[in-house]
Protein backbone atom coordinates (compact mmCIF):
# COMPACT_ATOMS: atom_id res chain seq x y z
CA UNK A 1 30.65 -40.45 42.79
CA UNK A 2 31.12 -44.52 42.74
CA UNK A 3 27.92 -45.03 41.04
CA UNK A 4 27.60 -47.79 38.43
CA UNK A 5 24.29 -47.14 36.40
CA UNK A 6 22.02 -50.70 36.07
CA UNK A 7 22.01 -52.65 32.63
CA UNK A 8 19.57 -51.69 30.11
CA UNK A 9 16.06 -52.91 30.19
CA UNK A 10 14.42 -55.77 28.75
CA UNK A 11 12.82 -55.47 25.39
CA UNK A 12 9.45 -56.30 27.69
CA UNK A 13 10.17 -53.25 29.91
CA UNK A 14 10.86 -51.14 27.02
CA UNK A 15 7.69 -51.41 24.95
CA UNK A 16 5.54 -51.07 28.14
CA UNK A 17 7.25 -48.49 28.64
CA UNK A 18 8.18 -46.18 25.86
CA UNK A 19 4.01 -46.83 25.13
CA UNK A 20 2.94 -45.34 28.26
CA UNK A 21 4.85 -42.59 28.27
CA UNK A 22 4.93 -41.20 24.52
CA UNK A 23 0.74 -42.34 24.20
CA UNK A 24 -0.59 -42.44 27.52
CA UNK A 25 -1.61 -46.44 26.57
CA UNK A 26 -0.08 -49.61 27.06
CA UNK A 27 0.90 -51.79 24.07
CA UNK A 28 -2.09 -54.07 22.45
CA UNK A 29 -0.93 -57.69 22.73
CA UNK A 30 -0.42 -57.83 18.79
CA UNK A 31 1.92 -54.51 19.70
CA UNK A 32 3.85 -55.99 22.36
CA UNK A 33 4.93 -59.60 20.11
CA UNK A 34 5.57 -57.72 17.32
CA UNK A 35 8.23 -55.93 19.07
CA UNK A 36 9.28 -59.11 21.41
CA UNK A 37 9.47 -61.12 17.72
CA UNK A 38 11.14 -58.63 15.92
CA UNK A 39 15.11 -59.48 15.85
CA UNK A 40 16.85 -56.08 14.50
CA UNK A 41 19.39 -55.16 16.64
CA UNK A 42 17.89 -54.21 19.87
CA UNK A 43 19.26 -50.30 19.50
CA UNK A 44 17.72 -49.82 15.96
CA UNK A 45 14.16 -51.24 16.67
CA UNK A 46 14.21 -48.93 19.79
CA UNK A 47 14.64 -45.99 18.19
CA UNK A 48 12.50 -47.01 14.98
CA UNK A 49 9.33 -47.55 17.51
CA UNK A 50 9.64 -44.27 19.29
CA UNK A 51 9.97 -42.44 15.52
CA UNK A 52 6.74 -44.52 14.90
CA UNK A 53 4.69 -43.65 18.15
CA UNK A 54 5.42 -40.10 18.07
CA UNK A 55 3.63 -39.98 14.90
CA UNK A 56 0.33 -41.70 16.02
CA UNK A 57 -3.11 -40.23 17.21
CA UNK A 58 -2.26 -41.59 20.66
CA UNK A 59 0.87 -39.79 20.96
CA UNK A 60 -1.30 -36.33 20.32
CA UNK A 61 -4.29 -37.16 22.54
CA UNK A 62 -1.85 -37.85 25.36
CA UNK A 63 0.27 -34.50 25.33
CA UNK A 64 -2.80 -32.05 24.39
CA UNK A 65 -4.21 -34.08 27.73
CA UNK A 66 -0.85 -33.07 29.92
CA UNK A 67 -0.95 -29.58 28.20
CA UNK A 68 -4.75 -28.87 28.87
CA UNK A 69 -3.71 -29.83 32.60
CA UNK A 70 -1.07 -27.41 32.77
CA UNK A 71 -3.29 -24.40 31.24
CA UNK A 72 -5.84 -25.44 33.44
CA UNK A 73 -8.48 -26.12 30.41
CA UNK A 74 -11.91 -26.57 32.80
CA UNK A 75 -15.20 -25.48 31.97
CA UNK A 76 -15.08 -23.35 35.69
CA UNK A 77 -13.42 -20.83 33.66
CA UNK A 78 -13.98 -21.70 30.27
CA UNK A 79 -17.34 -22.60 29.72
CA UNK A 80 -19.03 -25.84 27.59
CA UNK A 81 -18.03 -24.53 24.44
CA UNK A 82 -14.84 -22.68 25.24
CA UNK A 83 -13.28 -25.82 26.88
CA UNK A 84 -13.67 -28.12 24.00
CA UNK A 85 -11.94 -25.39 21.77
CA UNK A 86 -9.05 -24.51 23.65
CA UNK A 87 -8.71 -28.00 23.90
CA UNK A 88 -8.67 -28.69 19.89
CA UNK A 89 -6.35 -25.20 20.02
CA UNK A 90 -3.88 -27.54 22.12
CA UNK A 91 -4.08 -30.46 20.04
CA UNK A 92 -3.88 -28.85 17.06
CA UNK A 93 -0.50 -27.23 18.00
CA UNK A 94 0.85 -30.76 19.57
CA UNK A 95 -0.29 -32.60 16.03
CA UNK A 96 1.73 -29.73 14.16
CA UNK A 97 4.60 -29.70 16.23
CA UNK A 98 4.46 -26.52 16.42
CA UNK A 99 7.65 -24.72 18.26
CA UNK A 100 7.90 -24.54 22.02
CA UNK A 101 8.06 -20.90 21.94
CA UNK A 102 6.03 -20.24 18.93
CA UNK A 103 3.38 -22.39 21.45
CA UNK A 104 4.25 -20.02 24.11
CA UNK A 105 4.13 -16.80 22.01
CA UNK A 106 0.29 -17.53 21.09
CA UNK A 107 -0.99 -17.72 24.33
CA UNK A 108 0.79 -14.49 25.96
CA UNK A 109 -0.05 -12.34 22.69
CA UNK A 110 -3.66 -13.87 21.91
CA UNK A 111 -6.46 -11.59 21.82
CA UNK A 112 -9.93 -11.14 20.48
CA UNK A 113 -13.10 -13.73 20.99
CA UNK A 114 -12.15 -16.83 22.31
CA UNK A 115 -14.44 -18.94 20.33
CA UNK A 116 -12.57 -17.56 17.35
CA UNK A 117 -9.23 -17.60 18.99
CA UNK A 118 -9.19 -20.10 21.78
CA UNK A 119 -5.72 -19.11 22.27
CA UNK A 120 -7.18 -16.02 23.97
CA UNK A 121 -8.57 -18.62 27.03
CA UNK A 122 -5.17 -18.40 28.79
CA UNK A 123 -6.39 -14.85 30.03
CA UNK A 124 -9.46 -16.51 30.87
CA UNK A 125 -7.97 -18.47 33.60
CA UNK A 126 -5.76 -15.64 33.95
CA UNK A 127 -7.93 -13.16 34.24
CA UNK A 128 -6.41 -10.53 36.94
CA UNK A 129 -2.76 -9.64 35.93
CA UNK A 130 -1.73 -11.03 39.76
CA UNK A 131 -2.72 -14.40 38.05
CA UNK A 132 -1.16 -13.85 34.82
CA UNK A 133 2.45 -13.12 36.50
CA UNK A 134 2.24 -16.43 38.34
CA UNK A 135 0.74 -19.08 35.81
CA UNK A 136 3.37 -17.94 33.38
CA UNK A 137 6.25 -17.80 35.83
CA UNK A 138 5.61 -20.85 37.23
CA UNK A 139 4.79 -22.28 33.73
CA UNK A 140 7.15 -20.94 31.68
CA UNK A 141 10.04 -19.78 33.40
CA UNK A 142 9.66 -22.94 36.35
CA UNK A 143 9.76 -19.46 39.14
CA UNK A 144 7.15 -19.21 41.76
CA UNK A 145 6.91 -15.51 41.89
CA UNK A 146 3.89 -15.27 44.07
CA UNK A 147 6.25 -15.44 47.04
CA UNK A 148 7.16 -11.96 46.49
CA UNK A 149 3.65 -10.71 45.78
CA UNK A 150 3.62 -9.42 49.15
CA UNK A 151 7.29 -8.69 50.28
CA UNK A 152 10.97 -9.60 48.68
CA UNK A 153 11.39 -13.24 48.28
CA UNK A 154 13.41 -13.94 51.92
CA UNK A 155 16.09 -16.55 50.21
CA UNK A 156 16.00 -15.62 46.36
CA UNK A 157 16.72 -12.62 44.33
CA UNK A 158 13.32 -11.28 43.51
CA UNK A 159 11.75 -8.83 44.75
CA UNK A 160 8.61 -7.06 45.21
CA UNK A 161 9.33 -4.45 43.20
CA UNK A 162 9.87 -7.44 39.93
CA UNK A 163 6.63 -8.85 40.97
CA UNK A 164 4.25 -5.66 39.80
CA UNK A 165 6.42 -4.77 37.06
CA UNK A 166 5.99 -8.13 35.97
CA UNK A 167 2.36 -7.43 36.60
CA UNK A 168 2.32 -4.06 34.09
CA UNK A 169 2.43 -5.94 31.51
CA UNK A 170 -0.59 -7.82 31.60
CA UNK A 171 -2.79 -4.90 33.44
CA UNK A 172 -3.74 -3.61 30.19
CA UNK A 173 -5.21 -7.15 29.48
CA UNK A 174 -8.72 -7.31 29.83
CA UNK A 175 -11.86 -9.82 29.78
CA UNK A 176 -15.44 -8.56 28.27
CA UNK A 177 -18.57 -10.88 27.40
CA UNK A 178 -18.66 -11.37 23.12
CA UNK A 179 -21.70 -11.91 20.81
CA UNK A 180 -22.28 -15.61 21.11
CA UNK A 181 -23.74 -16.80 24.73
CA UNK A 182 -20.88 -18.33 26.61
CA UNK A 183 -18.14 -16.23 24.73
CA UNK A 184 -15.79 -13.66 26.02
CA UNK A 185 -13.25 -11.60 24.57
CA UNK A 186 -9.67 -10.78 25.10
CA UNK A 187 -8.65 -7.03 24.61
CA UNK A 188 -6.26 -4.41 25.75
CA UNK A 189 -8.22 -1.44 27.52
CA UNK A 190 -5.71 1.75 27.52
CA UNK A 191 -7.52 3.34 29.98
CA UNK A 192 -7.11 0.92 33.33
CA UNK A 193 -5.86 2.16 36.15
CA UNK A 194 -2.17 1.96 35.97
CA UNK A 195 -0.35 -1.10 38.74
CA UNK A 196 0.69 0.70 42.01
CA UNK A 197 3.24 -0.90 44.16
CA UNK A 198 0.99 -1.90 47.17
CA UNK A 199 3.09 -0.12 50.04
CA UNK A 200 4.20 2.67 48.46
CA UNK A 201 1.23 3.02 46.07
CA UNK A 202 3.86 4.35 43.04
CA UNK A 203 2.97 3.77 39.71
CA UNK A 204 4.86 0.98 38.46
CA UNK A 205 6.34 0.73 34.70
CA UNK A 206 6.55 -2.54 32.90
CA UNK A 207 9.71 -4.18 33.58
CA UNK A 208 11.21 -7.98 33.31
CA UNK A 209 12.95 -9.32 36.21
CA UNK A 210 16.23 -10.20 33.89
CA UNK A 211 17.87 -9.42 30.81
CA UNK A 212 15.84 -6.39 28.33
CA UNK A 213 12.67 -6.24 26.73
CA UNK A 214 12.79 -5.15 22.79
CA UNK A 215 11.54 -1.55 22.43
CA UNK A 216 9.80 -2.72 19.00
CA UNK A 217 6.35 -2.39 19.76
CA UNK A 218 4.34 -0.55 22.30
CA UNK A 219 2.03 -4.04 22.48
CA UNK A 220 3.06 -4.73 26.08
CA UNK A 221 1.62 -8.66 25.52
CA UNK A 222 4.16 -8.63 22.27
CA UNK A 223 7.16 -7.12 24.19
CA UNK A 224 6.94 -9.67 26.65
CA UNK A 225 6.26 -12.43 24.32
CA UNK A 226 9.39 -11.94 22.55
CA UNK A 227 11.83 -11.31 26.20
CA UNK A 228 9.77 -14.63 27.34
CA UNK A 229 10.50 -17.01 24.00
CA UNK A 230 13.85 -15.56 23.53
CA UNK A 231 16.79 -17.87 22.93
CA UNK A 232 18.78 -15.37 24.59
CA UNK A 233 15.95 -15.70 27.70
CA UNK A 234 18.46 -18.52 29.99
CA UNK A 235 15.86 -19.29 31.84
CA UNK A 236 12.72 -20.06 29.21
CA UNK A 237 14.49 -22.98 27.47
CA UNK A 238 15.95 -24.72 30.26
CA UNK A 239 12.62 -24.80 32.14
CA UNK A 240 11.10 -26.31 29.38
CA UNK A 241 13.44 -29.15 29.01
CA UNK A 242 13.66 -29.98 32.60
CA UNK A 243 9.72 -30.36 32.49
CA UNK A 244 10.00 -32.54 29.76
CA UNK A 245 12.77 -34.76 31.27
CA UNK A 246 10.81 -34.91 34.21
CA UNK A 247 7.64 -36.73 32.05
CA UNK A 248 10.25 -39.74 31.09
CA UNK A 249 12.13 -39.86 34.02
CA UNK A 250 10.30 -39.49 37.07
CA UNK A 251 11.55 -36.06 38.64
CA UNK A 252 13.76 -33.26 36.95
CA UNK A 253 16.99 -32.48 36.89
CA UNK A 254 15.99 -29.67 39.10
CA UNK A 255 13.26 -31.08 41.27
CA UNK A 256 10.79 -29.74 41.48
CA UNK A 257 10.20 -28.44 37.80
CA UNK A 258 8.11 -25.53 38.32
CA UNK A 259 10.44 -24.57 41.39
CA UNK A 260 13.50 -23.56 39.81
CA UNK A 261 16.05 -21.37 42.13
CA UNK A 262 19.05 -20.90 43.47
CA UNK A 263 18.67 -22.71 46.58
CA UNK A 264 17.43 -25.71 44.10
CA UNK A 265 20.05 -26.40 41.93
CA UNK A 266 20.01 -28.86 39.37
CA UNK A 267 21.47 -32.75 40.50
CA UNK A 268 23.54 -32.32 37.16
CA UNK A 269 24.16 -28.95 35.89
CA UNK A 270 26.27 -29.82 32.74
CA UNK A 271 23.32 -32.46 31.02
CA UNK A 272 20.65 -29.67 32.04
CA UNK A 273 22.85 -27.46 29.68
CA UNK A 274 23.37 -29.85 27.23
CA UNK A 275 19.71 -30.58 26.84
CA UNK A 276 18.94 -26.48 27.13
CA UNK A 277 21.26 -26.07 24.33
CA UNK A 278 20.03 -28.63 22.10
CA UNK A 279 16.35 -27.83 22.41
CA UNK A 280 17.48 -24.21 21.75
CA UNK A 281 19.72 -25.66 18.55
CA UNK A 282 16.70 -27.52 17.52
CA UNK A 283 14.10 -24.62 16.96
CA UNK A 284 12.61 -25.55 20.07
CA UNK A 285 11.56 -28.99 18.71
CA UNK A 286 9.30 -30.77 21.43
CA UNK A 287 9.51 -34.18 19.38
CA UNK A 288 13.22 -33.82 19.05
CA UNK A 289 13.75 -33.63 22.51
CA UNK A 290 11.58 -36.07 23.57
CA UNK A 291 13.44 -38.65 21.12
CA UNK A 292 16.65 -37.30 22.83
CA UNK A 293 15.83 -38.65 25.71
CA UNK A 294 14.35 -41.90 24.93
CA UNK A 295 16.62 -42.80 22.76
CA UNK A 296 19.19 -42.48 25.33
CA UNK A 297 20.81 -45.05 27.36
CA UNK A 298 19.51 -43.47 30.84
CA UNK A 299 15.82 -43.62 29.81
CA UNK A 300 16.89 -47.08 29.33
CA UNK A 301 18.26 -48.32 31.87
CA UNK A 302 16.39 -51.16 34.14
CA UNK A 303 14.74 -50.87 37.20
CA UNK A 304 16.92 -53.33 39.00
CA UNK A 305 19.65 -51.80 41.33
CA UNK A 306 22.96 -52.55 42.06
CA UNK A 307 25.19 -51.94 45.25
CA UNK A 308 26.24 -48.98 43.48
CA UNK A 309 23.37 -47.04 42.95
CA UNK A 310 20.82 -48.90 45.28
CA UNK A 311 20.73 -45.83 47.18
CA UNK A 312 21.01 -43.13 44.44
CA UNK A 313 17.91 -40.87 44.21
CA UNK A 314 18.88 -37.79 41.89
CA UNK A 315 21.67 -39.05 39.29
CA UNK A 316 19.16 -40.95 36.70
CA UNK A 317 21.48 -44.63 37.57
CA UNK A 318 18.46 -46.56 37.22
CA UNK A 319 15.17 -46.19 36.12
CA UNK A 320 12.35 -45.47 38.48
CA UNK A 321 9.03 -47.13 39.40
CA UNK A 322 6.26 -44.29 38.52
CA UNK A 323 2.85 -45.25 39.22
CA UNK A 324 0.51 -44.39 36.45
CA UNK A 325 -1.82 -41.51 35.93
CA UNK A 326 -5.51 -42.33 36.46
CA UNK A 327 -6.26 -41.53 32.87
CA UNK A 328 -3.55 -44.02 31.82
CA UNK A 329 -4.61 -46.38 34.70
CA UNK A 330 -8.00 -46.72 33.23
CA UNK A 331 -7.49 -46.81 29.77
CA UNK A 332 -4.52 -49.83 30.44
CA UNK A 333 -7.90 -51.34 32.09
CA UNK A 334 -9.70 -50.78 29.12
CA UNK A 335 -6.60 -52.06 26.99
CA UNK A 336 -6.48 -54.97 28.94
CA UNK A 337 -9.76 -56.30 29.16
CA UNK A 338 -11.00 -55.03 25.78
CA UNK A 339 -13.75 -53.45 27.15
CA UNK A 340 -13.87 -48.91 27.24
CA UNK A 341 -15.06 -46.94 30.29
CA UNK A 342 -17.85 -45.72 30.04
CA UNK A 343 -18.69 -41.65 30.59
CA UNK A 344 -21.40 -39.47 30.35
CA UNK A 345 -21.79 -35.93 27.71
CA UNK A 346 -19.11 -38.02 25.42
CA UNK A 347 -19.00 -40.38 22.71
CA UNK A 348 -19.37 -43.92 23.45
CA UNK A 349 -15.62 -44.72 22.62
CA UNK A 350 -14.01 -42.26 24.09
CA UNK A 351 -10.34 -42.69 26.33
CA UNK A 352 -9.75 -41.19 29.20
CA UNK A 353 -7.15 -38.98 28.26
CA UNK A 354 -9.62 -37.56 25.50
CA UNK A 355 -12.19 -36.21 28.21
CA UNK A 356 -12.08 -32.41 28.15
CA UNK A 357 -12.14 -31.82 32.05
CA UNK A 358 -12.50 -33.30 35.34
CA UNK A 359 -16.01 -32.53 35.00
CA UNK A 360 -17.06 -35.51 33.01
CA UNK A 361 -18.83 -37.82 35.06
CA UNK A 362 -17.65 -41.21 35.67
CA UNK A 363 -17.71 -44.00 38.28
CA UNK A 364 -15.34 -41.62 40.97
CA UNK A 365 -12.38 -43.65 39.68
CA UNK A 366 -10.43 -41.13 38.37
CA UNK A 367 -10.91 -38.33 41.17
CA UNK A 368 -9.86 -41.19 43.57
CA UNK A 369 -6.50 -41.90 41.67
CA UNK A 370 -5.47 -38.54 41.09
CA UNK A 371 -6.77 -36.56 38.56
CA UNK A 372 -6.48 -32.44 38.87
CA UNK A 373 -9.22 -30.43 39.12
CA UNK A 374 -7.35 -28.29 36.58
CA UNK A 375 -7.25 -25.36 39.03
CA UNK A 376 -4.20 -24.28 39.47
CA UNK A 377 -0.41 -24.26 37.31
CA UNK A 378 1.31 -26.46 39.62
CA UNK A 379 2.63 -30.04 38.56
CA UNK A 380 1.57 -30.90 42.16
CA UNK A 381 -2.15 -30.79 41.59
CA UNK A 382 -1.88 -34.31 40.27
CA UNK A 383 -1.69 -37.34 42.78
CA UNK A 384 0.04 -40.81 42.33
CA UNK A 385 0.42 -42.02 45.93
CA UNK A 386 -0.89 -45.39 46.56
CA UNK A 387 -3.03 -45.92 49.51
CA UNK A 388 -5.43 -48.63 50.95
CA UNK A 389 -8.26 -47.12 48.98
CA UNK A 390 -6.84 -47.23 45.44
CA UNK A 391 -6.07 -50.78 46.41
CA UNK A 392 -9.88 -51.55 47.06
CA UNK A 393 -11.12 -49.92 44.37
CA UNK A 394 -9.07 -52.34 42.20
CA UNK A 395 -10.04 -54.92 44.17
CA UNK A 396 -13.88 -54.50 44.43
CA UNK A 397 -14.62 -51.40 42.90
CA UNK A 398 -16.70 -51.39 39.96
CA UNK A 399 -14.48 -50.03 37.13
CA UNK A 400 -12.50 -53.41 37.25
CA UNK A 401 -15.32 -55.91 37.65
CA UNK A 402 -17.40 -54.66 34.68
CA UNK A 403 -14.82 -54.21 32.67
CA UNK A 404 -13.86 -57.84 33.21
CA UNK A 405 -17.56 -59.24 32.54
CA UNK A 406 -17.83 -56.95 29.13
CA UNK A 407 -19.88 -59.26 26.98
CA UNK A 408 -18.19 -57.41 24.32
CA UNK A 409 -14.53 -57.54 25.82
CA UNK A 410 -11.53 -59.55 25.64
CA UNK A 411 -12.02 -62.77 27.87
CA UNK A 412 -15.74 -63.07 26.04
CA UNK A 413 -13.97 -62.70 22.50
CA UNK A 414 -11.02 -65.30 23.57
CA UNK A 415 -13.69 -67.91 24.98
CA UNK A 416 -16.25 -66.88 21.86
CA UNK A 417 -13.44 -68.46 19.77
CA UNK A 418 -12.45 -71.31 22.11
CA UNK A 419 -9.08 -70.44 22.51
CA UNK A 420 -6.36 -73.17 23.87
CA UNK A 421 -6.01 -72.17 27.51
CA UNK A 422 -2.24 -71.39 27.28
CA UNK A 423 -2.69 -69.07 24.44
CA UNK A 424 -5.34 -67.37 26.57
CA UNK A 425 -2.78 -66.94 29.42
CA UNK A 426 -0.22 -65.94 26.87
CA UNK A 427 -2.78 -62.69 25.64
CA UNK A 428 -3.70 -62.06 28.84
CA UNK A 429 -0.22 -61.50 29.88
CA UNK A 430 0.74 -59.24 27.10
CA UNK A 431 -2.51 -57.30 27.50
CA UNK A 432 -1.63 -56.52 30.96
CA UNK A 433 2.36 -56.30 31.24
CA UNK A 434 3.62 -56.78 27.54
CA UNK A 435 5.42 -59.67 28.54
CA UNK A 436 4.84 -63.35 27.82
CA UNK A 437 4.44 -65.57 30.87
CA UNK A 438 7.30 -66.81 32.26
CA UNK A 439 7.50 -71.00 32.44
CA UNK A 440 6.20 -71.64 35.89
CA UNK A 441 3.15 -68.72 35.72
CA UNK A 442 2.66 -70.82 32.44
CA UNK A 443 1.68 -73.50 34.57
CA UNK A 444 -0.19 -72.02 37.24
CA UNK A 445 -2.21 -69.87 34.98
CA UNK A 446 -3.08 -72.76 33.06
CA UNK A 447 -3.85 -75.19 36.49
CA UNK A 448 -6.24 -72.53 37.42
CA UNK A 449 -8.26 -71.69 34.23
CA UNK A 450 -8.19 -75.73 34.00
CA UNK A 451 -9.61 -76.05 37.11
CA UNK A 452 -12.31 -73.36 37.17
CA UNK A 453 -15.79 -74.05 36.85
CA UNK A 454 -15.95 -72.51 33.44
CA UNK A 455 -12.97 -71.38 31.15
CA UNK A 456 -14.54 -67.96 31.38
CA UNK A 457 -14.51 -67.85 35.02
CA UNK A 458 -10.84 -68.77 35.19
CA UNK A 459 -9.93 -66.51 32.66
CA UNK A 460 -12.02 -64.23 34.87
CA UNK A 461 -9.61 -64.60 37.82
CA UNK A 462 -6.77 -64.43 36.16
CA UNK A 463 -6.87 -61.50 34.64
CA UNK A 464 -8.89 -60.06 37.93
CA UNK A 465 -5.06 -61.08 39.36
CA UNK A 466 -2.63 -59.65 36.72
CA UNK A 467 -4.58 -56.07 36.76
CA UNK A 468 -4.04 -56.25 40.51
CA UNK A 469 -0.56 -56.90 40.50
CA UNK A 470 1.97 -54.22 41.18
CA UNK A 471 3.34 -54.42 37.92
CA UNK A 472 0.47 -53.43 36.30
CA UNK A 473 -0.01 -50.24 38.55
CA UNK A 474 3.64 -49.12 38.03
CA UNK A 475 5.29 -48.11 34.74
CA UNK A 476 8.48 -49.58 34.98
């Protein structure tokens, strides 16, 4: 194909980096020089900080926040209580590392009272078995079957017919009010009416789409639990790992993740195999995975083109600008200026990424960057555009500005312990992009903060600047 894949990053682009993505945070400055100082050979300390931050609090709080997204974990269909359960449900599983498909398994096969099975909320998002056919397609399997909902899918091989024998096995599945105010429970009711095709109005037996389903049990929930998780399912395990890939890399090998077909094939069809293969080899190991592909030399690669693969959008050449999520923007706010965002119903210290829904009140900043209303399945309910308003927001909004006058926070703490002015440039730099300055932002930082009317004013401005850099938007 004539394309030379760029050099590998920087040890300053890797810690930002492999932070943001494995714990939703940047690097503290004591992080980042720790890293920058420490002279092992470049491939060892690599892979000895991802074993590290896969282990950490972070690294839990950040995937139970991109899982709660996907199960659409809101209080709209959940309730107060319920949320903040299914939620520790979630994180729970991610802190165990529990299997992919025993993960999977729970949720289709979870009945009973919610409060004492939060598993059981997936049918309470789900709750018609129209819904439950397309969140776990489009979740599990990366389909979107509700294209043939209402006629054969016009350019793939499903059909109507799939669609509502999907559907039988989750029409059994019902939704009652429990004991405790606020509860409901998860049951299977023998006696609902059975699924009729729509056009023909035949009654339709439980089917799957592909492949068998285990006559083992007559628990329809279990018998498609165990066709869904199979190893032997081609589809379950290769969906998975593209979605993962996606989270490090910017887009999926098939793009996008939860629209896998034939008329979307994969950019590289022999490393989607290799990957579906070894997170079927590994138990379905999330963590193993997602060291698999950090530790690799494409997650690794730099930013910076070259004439070969300038132009290269799909082959993984070099690494890709991603702007950050609005929970990660804020909290890299909060990380930089040493002061935490404020919200209301939670605990004083609480991140972002920790909130249980989108119905947490804050300032507006993280509606207006992007974050999902947790309605719907779909990866494309979250938003990273830039526009003119995100840029004002960081510019005058006041999310930024309090943050930087926190009598509490980082400038106040630097000047509280008179601090040379060059090593107050140096931890504002690694605060905001990991990095020491280079020589002549040494001297301009310094000019400036010299040249203020007060050292905390300068200080002030500069790091006013630095979070409204591009580099501090983009993970890179």
């Amino acid at each position: 194909m004539k394309i030379l894949s760029s050099d590998l990053c920087t040890d300053e682009e890797f810690v930002r980096r492999i932070y943001f993505d494995l714990t939703g945070l940047p690097p503290t400055p004591e992080q980042a020089r720790n890293f920058l100082a420490d002279t092992t050979e470049t491939k060892v300390k690599r892979e000895k900080l991802i074993d590290t931050l896969v282990e950490t609090p972070e690294f839990i709080d950040h995937w139970t926040h991109k899982w709660a997204d996907l199960l659409q974990s809101n209080r709209k269909f959940l309730g107060e209580r319920g949320v903040w359960l299914f939620q520790q449900w979630i994180h729970q599983a991610i802190a165990q590392n529990r299997p992919y498909d025993q993960f999977v398994r729970e949720l289709i096969t979870a009945t009973g009272s919610t409060y004492a099975n939060p598993a059981a909320s997936y049918f309470r998002v789900s709750r018609e078995y129209t819904a439950a056919v397309e969140n776990t397609t489009q979740l599990f399997l990366g389909v979107r079957f509700s294209c043939n909902k209402c006629h054969d899918h016009p350019f793939e091989k499903w059909t109507q017919n799939q669609y509502y024998e999907l559907g039988a096995f989750f029409a059994d599945v019902k939704v009652k009010s429990g004991q405790l105010p606020g509860d409901e429970v998860v049951y299977a009711s023998y006696t609902t009416e059975p699924v009729k095709h729509p056009r023909t109005l035949a009654v339709i037996e439980p089917s799957v789409p592909f492949g068998e389903v285990a006559a083992e049990t007559d628990n329809k929930q279990q018998m498609l639990a165990t066709w869904l998780t199979s190893k032997e399912n081609p589809m379950f395990a290769r969906a998975g790992v593209n979605r993962i890939w996606s989270y490090f890399m910017g887009r999926g090998i098939i793009e996008p993740v939860d629209d896998i077909r034939t008329s979307n094939p994969p950019s590289n069809p022999e490393l989607l195999e290799a990957l579906t293969k070894d997170f079927v080899d590994s138990g379905f190991d999330i963590k193993h995975i997602m060291k698999t592909i950090t530790r690799s030399r494409t997650y690794q690669q730099s930013i910076k083109t070259n004439k070969w693969n300038k132009s290269d959008t799909i082959n993984f050449s070099h690494a890709v600008a991603r702007r950050l999520t609005a929970e990660q923007l804020l909290d890299a706010i909060g990380v930089a200026t040493g002061s935490r965002p404020r919200f209301q119903e939670v605990p004083k210290n609480f991140r972002a990424v920790q909130l249980p829904d989108s119905k947490v009140k804050d300032d507006g900043f993280l509606k207006l960057f992007g974050r999902p209303e947790r309605e719907t399945s779909c990866e494309c309910e979250r938003t990273t555009e830039v526009s003119l308003a995100h840029a004002m927001n960081l510019i005058n909004g006041p999310t930024v500005a309090e943050a930087l006058i926190d009598p509490e926070g980082r400038i106040a703490q630097l000047i509280k312990t008179d601090k040379d002015d060059r090593v107050i440039v140096e931890e504002l730099y690694l605060a905001t992009f990991s990095r020491l300055p280079e020589k002549n932002e040494y001297a301009v930082a310094v000019e400036h903060i010299t040249n203020a009317e007060s050292k905390e004013e300068g200080a002030q401005d500069l790091l006013w600047a630095l979070i409204n850099s591009p580099a501090f938007l983009f993970n890179r």
